[in-house]
Protein backbone atom coordinates (compact mmCIF):
# COMPACT_ATOMS: atom_id res chain seq x y z
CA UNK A 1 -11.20 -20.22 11.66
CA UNK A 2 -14.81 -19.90 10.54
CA UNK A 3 -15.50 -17.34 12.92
CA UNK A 4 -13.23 -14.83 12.31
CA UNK A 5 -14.56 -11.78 10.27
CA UNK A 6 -11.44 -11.07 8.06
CA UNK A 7 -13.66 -7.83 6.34
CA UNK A 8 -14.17 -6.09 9.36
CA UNK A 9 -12.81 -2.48 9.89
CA UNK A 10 -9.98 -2.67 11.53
CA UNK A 11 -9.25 -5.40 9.74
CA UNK A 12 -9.21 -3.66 6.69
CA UNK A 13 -7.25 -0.77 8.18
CA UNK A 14 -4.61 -2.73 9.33
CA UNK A 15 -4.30 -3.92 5.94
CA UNK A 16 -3.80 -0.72 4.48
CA UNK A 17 -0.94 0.26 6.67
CA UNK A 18 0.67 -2.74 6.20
CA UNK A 19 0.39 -2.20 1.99
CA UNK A 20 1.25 1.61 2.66
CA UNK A 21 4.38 0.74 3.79
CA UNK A 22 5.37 -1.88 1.36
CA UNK A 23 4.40 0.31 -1.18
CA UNK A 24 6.11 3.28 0.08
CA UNK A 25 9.49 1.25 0.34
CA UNK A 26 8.88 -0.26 -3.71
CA UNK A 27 8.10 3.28 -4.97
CA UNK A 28 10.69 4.82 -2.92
CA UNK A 29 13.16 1.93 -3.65
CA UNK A 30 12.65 2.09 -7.70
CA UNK A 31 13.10 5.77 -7.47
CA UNK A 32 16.02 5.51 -5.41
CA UNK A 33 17.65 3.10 -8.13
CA UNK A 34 16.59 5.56 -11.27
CA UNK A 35 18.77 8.25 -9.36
CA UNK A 36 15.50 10.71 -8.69
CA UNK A 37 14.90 13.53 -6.45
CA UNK A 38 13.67 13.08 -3.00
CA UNK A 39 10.74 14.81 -3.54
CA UNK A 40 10.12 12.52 -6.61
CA UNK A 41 10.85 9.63 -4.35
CA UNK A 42 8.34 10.51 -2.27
CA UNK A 43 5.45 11.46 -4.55
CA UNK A 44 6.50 7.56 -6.34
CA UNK A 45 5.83 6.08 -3.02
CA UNK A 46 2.56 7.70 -2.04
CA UNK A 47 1.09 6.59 -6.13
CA UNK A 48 2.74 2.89 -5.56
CA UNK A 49 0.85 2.74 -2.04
CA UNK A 50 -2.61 4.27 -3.15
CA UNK A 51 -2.45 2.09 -6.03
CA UNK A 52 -1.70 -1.18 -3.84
CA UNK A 53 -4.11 -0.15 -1.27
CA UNK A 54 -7.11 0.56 -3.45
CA UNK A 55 -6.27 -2.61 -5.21
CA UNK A 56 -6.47 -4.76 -2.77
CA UNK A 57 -9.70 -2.84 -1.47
CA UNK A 58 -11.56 -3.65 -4.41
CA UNK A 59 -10.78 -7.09 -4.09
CA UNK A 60 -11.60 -7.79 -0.48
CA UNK A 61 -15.05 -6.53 -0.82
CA UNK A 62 -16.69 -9.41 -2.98
């Protein structure tokens, strides 16, 4: 598909939710197994997303 603009917007957005959510279930997931808190749960999913998300930001814009 050579016409397809794979770096546009929404696009990109639709990315990011996708990766938010897997990285919300890994970070949530490995906390889950170490036996923490739910509010440590949640704080390890939102630094596993952002860190997934930015990633994969930096590399789609080359």
């Amino acid at each position: 598909m050579k016409g397809y603009d794979r770096n546009c917007p929404m696009c990109r957005f639709m990315r990011s939710l996708a990766f938010t959510g897997v990285g919300m279930g890994l970070g949530c997931g490995v906390a889950y197994l170490l036996g923490a808190s739910y509010q440590n749960m949640l704080m390890s999913g939102i630094v596993v997303s952002a860190i997934i998300v930015f990633g994969m930001q930096k590399q789609t814009r080359k």
